[in-house]
C-alpha atoms as a PDB file:
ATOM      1  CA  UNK A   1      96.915  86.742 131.126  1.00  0.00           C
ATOM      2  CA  UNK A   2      93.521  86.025 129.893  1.00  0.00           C
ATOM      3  CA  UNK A   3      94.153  83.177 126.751  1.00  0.00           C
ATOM      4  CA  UNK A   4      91.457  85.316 124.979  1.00  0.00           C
ATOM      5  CA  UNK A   5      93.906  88.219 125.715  1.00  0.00           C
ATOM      6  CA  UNK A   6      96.750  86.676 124.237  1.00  0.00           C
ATOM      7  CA  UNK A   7      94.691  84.995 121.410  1.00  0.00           C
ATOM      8  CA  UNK A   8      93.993  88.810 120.113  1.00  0.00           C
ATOM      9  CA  UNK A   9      97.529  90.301 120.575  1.00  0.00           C
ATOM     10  CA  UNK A  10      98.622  87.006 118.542  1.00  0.00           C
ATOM     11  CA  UNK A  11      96.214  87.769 115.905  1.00  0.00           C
ATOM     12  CA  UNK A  12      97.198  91.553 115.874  1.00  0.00           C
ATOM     13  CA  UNK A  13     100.975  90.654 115.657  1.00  0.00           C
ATOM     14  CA  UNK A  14     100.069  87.954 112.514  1.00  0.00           C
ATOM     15  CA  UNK A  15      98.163  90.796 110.884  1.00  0.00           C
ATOM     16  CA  UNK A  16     100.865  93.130 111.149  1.00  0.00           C
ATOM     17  CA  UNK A  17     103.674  90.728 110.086  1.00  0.00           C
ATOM     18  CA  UNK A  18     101.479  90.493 107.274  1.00  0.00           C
ATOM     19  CA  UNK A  19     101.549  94.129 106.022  1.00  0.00           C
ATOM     20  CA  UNK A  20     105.250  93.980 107.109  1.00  0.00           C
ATOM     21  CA  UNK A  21     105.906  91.458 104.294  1.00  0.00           C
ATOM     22  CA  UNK A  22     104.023  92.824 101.639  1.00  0.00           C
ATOM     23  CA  UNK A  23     106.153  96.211 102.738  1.00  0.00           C
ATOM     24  CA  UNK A  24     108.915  94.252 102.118  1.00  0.00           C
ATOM     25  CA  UNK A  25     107.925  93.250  98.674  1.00  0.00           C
ATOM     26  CA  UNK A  26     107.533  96.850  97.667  1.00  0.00           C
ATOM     27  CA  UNK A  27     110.802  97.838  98.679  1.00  0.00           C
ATOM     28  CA  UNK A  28     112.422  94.268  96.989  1.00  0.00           C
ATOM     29  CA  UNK A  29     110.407  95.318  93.618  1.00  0.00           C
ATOM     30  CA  UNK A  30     111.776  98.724  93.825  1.00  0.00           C
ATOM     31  CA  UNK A  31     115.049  97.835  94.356  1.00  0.00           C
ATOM     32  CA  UNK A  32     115.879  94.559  92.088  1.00  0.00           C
ATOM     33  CA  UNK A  33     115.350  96.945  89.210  1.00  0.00           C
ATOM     34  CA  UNK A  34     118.330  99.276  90.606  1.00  0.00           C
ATOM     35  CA  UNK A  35     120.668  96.652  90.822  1.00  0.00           C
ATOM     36  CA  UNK A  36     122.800  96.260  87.650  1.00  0.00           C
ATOM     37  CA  UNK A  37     126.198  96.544  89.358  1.00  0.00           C
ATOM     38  CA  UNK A  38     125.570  94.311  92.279  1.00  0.00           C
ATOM     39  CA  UNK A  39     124.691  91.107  91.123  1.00  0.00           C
ATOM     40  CA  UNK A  40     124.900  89.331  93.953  1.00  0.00           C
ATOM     41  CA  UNK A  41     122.832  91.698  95.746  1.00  0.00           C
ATOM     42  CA  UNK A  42     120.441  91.466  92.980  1.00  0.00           C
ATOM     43  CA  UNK A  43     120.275  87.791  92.995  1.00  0.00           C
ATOM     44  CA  UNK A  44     119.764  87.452  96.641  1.00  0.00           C
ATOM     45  CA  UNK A  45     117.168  89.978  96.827  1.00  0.00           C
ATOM     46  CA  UNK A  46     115.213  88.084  93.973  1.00  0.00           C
ATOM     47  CA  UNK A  47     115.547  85.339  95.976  1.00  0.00           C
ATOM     48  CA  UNK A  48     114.191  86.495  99.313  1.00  0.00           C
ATOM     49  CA  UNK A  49     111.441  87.357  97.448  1.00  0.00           C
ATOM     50  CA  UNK A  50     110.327  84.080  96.963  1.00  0.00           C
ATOM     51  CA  UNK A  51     110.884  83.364 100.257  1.00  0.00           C
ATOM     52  CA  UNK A  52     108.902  86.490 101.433  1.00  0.00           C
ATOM     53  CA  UNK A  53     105.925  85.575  99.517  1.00  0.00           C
ATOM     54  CA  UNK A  54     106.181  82.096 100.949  1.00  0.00           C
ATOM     55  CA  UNK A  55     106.465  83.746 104.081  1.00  0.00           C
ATOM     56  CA  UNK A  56     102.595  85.846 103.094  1.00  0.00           C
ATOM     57  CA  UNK A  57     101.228  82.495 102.711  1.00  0.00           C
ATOM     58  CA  UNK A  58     102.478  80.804 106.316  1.00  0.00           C
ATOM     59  CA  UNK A  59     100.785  83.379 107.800  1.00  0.00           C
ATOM     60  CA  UNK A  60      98.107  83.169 105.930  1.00  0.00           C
ATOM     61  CA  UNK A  61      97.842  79.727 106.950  1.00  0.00           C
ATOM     62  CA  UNK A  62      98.183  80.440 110.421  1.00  0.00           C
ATOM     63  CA  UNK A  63      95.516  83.481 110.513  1.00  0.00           C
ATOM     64  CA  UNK A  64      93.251  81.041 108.351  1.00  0.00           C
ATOM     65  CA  UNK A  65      93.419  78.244 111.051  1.00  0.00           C
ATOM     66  CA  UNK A  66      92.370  80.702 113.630  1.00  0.00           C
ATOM     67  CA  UNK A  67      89.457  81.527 111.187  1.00  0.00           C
ATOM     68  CA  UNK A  68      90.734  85.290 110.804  1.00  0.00           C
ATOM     69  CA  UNK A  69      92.347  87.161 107.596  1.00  0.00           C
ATOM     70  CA  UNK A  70      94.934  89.803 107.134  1.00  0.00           C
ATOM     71  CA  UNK A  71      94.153  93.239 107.035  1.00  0.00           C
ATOM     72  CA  UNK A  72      93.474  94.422 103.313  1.00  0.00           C
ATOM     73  CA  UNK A  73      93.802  98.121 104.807  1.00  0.00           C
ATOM     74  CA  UNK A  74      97.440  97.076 106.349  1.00  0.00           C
ATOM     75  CA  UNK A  75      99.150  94.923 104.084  1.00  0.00           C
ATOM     76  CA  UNK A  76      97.987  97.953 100.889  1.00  0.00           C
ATOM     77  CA  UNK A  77      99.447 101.091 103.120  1.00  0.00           C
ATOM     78  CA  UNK A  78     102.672  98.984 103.753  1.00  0.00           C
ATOM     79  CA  UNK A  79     103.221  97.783 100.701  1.00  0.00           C
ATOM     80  CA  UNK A  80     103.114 101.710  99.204  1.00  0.00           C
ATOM     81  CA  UNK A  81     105.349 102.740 101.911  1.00  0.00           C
ATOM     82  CA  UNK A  82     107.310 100.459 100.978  1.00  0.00           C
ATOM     83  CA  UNK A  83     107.711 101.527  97.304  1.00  0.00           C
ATOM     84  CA  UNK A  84     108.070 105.335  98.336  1.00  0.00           C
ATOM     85  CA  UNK A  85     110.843 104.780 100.635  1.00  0.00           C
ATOM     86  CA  UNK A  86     112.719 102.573  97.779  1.00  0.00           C
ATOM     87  CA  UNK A  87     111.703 104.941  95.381  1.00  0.00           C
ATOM     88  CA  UNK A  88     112.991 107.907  97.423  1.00  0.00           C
ATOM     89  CA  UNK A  89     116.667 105.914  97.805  1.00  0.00           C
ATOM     90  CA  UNK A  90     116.709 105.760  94.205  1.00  0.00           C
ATOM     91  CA  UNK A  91     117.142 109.544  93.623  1.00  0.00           C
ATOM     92  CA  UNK A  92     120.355 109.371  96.285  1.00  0.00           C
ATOM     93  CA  UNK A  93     123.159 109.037  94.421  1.00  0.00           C
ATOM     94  CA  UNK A  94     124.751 106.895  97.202  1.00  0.00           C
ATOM     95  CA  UNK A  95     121.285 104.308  96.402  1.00  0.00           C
ATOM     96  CA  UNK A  96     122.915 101.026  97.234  1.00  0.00           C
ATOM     97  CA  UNK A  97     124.668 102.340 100.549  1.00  0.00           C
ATOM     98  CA  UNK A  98     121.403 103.316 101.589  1.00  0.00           C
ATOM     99  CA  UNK A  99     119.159 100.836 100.594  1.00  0.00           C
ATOM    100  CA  UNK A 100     122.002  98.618 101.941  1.00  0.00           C
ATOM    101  CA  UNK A 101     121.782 100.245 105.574  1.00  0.00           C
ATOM    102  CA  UNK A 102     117.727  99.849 105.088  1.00  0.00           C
ATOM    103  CA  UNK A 103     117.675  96.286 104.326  1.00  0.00           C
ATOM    104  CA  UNK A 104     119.677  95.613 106.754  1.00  0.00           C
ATOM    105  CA  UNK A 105     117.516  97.759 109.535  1.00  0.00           C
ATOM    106  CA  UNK A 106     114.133  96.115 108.002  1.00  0.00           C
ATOM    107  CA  UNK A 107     115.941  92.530 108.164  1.00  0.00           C
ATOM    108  CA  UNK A 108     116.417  92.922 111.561  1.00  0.00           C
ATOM    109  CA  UNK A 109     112.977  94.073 112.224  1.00  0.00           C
ATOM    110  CA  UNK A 110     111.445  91.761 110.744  1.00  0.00           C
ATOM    111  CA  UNK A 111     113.573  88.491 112.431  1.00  0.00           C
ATOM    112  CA  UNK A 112     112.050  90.430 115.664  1.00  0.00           C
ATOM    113  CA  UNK A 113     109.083  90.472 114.929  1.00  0.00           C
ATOM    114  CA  UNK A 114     108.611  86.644 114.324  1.00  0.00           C
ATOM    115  CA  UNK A 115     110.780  86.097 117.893  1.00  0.00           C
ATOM    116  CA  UNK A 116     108.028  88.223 119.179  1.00  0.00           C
ATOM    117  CA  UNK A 117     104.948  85.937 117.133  1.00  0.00           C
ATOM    118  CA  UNK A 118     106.799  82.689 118.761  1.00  0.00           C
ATOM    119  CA  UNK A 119     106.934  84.149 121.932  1.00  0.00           C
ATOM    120  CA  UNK A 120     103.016  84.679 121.823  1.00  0.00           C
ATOM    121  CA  UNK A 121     102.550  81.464 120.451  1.00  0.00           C
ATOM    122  CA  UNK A 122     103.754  79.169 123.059  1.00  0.00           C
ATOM    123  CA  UNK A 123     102.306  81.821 125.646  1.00  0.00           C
ATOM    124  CA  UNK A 124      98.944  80.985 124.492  1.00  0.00           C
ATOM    125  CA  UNK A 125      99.527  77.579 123.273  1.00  0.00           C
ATOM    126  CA  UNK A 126      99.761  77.847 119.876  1.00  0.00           C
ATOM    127  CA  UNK A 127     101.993  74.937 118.918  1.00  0.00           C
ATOM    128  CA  UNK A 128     100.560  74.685 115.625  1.00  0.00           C
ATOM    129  CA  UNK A 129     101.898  78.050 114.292  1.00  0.00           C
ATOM    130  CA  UNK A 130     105.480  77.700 115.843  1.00  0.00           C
ATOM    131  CA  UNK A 131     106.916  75.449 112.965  1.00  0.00           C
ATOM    132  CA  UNK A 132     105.717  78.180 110.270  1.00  0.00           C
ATOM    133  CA  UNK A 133     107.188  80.983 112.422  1.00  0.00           C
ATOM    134  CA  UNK A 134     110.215  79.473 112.776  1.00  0.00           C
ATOM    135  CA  UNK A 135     110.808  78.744 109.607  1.00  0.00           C
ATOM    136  CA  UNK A 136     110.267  82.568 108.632  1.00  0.00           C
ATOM    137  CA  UNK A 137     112.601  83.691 111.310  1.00  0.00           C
ATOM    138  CA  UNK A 138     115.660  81.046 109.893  1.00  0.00           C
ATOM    139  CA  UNK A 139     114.807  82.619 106.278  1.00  0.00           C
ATOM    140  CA  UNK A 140     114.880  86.190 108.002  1.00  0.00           C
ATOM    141  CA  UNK A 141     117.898  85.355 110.173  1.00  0.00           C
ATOM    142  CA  UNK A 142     119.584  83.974 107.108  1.00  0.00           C
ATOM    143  CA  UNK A 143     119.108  87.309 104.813  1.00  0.00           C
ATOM    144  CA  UNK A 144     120.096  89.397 108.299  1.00  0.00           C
ATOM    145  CA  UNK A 145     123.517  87.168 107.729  1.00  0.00           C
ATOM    146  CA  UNK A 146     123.675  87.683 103.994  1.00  0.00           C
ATOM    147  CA  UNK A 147     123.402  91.381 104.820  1.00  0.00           C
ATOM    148  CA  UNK A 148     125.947  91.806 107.193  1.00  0.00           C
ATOM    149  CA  UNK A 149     128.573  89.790 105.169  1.00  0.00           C
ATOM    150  CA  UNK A 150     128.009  91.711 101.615  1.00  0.00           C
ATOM    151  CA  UNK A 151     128.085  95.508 103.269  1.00  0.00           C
ATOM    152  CA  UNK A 152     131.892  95.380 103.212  1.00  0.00           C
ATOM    153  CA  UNK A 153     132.183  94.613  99.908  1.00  0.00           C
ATOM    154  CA  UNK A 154     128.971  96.379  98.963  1.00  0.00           C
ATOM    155  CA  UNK A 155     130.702  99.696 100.017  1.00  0.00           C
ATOM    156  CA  UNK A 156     134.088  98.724  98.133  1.00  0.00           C
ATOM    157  CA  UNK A 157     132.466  98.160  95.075  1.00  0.00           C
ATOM    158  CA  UNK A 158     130.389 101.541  95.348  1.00  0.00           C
ATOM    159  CA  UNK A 159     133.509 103.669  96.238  1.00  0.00           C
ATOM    160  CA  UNK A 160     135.588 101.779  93.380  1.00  0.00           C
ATOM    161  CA  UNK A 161     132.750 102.956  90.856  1.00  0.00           C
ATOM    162  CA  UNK A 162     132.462 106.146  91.948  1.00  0.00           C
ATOM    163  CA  UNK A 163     136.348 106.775  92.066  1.00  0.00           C
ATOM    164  CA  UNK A 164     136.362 105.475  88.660  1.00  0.00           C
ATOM    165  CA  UNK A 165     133.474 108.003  87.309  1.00  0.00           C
ATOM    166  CA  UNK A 166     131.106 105.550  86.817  1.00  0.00           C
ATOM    167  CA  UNK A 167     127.801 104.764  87.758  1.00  0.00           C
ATOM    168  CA  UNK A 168     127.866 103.390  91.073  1.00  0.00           C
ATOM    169  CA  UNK A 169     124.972 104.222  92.826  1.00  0.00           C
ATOM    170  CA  UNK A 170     122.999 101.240  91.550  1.00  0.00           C
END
């Protein structure tokens, strides 16, 4: 493949992780609010926050050494989609199952999408950005982890509230 080629489907793929992670901060803001019976939900989430925006600003970094920027248009329509979608959960009265399923859907996603961006990177010989990427995809690897371990007991403590008459839905 022309390097040119893969130069532009690299760029493409940075913008769009881009808009993916400020989609992800819409949904994190949305639901760290909704949280005040899982705690350790709560604090993870506020947590991979920080690492998401740190996350913005790698590929930032990696866009800006290619002299290109993210996509203004992008990263604003993701980041609203993001809020809707947590915003429509939060009517559910089964909130954390569902934003549990989501988060772990949109984990996975995302830990894909950065195996793609190192893919494309050492196909057009973009050492420089591997480091960054990688680091993203151990951060999005580790919340995929974090994820899978807490359903279980995200579920018990959901069906214990709600068998108990109380609030369980966030």
């Amino acid at each position: 493949m022309n390097p040119d080629s893969v130069r532009d489907i690299f760029i493409v793929g940075l913008r769009d992780a881009h808009a993916v992670e400020h989609q992800a901060l819409g949904i994190m803001d949305r639901q760290i609010e909704h949280l005040a019976n899982y705690a350790e939900v709560e604090a993870q989430l506020r947590a991979h926050r920080g690492e998401t925006e740190r996350q913005i600003e790698r590929l930032e970094s990696i866009l800006d050494s290619f002299g290109e920027s993210p996509s203004a248009l992008k990263d604003a329509a993701l980041k609203f989609g993001g809020s809707v979608a947590a915003l429509s959960h939060a009517l559910a009265p089964d909130e954390i199952v569902k934003n549990s399923l989501a988060n772990y859907a949109f984990e996975n996603y995302e830990a894909a999408a950065y195996k793609a961006l190192i893919a494309m990177a050492e196909a057009g010989g973009f050492e420089a950005a591997i480091p960054k990427l990688e680091e993203s995809l151990r951060e999005e690897l580790a919340m995929v982890t974090f994820l899978d371990e807490t359903l279980p007991k995200v579920i018990d403590r959901f069906l214990a509230l709600r068998s108990q008459g109380e609030q369980a839905s966030h």
